[in-house]
Structures are given as C-alpha cells and as structure tokens.
PDB file of N, CA and C in Angstrom:
ATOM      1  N   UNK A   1       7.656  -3.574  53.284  1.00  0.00           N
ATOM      2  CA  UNK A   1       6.593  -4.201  52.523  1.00  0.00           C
ATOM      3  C   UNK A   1       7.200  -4.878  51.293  1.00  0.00           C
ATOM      4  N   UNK A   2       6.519  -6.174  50.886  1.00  0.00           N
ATOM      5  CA  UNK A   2       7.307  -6.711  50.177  1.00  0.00           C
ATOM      6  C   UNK A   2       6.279  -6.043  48.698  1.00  0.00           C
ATOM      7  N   UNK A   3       7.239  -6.275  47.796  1.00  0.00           N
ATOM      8  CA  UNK A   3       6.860  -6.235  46.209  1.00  0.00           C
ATOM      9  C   UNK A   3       5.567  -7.165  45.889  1.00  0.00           C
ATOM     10  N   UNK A   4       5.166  -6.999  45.113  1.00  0.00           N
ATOM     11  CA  UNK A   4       3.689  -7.405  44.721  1.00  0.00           C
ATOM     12  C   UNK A   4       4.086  -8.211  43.336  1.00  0.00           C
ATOM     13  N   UNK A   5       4.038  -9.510  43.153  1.00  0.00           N
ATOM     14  CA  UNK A   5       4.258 -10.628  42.417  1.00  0.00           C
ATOM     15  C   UNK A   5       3.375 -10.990  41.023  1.00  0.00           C
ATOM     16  N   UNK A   6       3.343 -10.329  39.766  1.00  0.00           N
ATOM     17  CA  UNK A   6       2.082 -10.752  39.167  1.00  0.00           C
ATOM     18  C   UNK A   6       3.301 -11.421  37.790  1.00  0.00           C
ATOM     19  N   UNK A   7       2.295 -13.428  38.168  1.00  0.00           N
ATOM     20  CA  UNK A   7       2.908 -14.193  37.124  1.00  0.00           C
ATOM     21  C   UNK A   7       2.354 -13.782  35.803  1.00  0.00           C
ATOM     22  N   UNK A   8       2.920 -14.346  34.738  1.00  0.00           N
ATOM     23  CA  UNK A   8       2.304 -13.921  33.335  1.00  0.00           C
ATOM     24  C   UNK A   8       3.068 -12.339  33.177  1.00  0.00           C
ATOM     25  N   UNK A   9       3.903 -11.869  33.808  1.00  0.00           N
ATOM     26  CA  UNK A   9       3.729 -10.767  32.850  1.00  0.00           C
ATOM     27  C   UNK A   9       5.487 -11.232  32.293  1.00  0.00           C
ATOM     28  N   UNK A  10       5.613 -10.383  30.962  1.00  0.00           N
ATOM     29  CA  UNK A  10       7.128  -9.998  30.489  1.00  0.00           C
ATOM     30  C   UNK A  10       7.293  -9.216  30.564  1.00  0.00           C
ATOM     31  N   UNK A  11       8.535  -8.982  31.241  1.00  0.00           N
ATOM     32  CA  UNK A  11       9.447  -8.188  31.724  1.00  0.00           C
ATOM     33  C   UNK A  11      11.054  -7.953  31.125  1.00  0.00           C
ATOM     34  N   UNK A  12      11.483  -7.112  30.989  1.00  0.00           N
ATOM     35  CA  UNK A  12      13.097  -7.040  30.378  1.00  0.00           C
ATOM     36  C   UNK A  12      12.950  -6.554  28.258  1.00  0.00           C
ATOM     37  N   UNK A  13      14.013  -7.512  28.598  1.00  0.00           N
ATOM     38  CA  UNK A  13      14.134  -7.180  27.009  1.00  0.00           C
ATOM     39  C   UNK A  13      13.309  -8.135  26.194  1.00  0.00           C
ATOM     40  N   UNK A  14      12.428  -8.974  27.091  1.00  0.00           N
ATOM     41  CA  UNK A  14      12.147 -10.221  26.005  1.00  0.00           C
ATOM     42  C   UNK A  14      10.189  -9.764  26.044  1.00  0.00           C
ATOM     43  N   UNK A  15      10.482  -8.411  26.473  1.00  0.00           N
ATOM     44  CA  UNK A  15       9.024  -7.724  26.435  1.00  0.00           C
ATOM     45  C   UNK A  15       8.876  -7.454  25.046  1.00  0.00           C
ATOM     46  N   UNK A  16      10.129  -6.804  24.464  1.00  0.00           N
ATOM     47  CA  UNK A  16      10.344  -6.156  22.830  1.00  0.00           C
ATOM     48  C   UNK A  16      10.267  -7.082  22.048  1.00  0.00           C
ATOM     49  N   UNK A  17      10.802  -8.422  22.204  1.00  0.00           N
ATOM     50  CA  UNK A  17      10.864  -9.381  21.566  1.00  0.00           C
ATOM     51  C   UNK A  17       9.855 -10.041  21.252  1.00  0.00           C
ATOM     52  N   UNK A  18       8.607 -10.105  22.244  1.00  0.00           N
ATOM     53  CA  UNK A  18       7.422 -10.445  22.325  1.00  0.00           C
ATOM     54  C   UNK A  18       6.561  -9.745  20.863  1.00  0.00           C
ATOM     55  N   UNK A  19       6.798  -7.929  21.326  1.00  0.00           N
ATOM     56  CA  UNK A  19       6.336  -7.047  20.516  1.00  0.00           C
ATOM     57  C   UNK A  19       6.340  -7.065  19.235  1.00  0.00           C
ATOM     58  N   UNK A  20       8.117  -7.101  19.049  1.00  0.00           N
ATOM     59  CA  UNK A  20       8.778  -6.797  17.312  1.00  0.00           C
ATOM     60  C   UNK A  20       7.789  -8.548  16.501  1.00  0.00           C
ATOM     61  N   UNK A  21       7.715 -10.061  17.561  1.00  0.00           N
ATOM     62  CA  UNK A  21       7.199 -11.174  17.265  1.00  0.00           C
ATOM     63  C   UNK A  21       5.861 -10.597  16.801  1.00  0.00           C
ATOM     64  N   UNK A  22       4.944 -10.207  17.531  1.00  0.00           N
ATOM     65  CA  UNK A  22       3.409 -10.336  17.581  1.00  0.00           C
ATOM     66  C   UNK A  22       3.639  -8.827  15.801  1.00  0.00           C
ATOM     67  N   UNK A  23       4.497  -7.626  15.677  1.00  0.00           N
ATOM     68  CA  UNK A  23       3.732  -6.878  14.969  1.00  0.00           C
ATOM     69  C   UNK A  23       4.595  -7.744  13.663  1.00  0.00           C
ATOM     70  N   UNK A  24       5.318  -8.792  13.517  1.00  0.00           N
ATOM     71  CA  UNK A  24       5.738  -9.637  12.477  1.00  0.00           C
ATOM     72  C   UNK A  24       5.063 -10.468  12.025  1.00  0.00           C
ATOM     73  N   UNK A  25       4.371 -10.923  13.016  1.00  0.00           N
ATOM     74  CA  UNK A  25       2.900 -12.319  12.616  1.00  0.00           C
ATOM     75  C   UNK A  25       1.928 -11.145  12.249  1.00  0.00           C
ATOM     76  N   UNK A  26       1.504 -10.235  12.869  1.00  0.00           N
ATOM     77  CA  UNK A  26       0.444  -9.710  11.819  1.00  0.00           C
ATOM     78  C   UNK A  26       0.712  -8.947  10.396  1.00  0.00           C
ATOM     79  N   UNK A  27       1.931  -8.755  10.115  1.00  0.00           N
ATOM     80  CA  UNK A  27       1.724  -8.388   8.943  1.00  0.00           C
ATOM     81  C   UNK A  27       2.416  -9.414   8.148  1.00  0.00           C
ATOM     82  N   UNK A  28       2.736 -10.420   8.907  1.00  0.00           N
ATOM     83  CA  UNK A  28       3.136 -11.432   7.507  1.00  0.00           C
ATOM     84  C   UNK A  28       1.598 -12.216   7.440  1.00  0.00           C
ATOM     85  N   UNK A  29       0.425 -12.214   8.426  1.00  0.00           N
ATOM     86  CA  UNK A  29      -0.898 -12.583   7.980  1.00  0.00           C
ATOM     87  C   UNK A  29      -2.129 -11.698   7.470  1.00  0.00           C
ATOM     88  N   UNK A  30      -1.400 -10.345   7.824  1.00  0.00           N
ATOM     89  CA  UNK A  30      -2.252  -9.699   7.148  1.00  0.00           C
ATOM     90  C   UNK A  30      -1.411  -9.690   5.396  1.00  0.00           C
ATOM     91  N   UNK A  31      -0.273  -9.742   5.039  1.00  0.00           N
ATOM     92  CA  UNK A  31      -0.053  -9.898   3.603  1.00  0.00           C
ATOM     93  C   UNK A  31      -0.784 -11.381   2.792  1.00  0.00           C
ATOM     94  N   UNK A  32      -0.537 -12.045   3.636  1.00  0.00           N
ATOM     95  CA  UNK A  32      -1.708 -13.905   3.479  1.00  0.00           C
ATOM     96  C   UNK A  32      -2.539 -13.121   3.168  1.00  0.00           C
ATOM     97  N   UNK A  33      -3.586 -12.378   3.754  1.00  0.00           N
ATOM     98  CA  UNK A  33      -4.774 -12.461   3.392  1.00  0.00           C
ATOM     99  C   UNK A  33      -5.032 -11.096   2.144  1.00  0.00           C
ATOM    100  N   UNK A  34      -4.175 -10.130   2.000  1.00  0.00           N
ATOM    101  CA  UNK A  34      -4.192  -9.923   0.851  1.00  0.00           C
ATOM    102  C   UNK A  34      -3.978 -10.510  -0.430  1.00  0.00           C
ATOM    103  N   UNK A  35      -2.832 -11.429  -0.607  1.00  0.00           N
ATOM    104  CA  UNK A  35      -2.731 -11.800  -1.459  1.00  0.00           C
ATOM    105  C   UNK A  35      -3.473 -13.272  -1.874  1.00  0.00           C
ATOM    106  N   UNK A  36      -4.439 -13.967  -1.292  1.00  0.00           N
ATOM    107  CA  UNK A  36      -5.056 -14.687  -1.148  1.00  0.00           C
ATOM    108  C   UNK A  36      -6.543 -13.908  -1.437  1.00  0.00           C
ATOM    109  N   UNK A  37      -6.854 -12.648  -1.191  1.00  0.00           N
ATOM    110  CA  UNK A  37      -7.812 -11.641  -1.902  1.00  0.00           C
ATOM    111  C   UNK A  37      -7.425 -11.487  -3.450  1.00  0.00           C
ATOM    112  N   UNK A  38      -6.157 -11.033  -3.611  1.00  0.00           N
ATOM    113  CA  UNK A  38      -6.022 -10.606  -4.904  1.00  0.00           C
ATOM    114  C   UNK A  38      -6.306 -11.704  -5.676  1.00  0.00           C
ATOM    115  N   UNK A  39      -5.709 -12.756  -5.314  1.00  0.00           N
ATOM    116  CA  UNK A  39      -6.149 -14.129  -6.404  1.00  0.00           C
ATOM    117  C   UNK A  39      -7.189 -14.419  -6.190  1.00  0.00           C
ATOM    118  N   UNK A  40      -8.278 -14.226  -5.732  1.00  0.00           N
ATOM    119  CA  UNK A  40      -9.893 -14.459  -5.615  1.00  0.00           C
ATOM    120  C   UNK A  40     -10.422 -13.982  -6.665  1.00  0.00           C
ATOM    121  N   UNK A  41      -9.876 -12.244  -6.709  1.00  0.00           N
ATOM    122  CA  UNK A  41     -10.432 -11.369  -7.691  1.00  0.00           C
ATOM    123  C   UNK A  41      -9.981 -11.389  -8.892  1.00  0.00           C
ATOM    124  N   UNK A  42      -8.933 -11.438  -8.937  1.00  0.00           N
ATOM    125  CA  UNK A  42      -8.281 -11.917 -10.119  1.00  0.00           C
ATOM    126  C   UNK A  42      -9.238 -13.403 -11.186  1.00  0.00           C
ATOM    127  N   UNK A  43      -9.382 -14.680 -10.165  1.00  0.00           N
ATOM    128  CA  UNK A  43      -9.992 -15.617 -10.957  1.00  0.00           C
ATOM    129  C   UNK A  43     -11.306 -15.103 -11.277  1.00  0.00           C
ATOM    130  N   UNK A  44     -12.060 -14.410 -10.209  1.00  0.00           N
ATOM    131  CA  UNK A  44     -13.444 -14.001 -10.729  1.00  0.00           C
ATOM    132  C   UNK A  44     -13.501 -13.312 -11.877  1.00  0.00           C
ATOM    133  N   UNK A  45     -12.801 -12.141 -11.978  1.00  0.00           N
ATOM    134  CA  UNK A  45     -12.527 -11.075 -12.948  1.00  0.00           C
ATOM    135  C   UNK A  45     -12.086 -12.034 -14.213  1.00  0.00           C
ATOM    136  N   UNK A  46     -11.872 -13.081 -14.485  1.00  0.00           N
ATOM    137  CA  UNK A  46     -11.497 -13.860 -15.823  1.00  0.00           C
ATOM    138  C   UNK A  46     -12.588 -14.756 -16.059  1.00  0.00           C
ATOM    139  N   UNK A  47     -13.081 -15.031 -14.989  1.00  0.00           N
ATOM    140  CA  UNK A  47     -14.420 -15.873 -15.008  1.00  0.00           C
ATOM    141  C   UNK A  47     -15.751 -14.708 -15.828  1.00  0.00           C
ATOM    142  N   UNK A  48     -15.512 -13.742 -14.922  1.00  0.00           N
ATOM    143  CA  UNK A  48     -16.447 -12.689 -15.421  1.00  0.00           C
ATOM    144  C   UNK A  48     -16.719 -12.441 -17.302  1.00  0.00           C
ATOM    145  N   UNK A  49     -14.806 -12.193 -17.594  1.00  0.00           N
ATOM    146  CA  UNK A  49     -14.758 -11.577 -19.226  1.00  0.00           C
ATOM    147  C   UNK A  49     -15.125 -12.884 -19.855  1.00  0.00           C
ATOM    148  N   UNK A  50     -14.715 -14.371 -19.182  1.00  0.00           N
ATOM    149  CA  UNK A  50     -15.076 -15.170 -20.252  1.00  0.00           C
ATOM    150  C   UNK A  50     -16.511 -15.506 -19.909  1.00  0.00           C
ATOM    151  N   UNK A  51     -17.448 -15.179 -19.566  1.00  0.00           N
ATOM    152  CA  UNK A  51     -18.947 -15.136 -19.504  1.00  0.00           C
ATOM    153  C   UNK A  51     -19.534 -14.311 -20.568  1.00  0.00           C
ATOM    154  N   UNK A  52     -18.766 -13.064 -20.774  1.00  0.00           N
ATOM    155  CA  UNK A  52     -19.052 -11.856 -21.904  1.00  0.00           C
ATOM    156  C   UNK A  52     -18.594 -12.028 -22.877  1.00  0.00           C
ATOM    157  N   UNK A  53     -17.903 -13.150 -23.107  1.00  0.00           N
ATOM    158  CA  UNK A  53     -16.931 -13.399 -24.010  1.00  0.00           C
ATOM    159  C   UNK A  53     -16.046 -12.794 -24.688  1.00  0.00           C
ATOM    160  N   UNK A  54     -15.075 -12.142 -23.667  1.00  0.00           N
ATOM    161  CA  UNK A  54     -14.181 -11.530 -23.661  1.00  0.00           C
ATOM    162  C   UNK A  54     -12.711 -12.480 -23.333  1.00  0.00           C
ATOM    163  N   UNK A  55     -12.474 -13.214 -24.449  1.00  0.00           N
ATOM    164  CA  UNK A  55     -11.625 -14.063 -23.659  1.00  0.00           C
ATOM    165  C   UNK A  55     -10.198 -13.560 -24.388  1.00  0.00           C
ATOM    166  N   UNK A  56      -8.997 -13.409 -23.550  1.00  0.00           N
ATOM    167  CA  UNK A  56      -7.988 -13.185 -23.599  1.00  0.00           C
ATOM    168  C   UNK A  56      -6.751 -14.211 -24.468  1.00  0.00           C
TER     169      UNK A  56
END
C-alpha cells in the first residue's frame, strides 16, 4: 500500500523554522501593540493634567 500524500503540510526541519518564525512575529506584534498602548495613555494622561491644570 502506498503512503498517503497530504500537500501543504511542513515537514523536516523547516517545520521549526516555520514555528521559532510565527512565535517571533507574534511577539514582535504583540510588543507594537503595547507600546503603541503605552503612548496612547501616556498622551491622554497629559491631556487629562493639563485640563486640571496640572501642567508640568
């Protein structure tokens, strides 16, 4: 009986490579979107004190 053929998959070492790729894009986009948070809060939080007139 012959082997059973399924295209699309990775196989070998370039399975890891796939892996170590995909958990590198999410945390270099999950750090994007932190630090793209922090400067949100940051401008609000200065927007905020100079409303109270708390200005620095």
């Amino acid at each position: 009986m012959r082997g059973i053929e399924v295209s699309g998959v990775i196989t070998g070492s370039a399975q890891w490579a796939y892996v170590a790729a995909a958990y590198g894009l999410t945390l270099l986009l999950t750090g994007a979107v932190l630090w793209q948070s922090w400067r949100a809060m940051a401008k609000a939080e200065r927007r905020s004190d100079a409303l109270r007139g708390k200005r620095t």
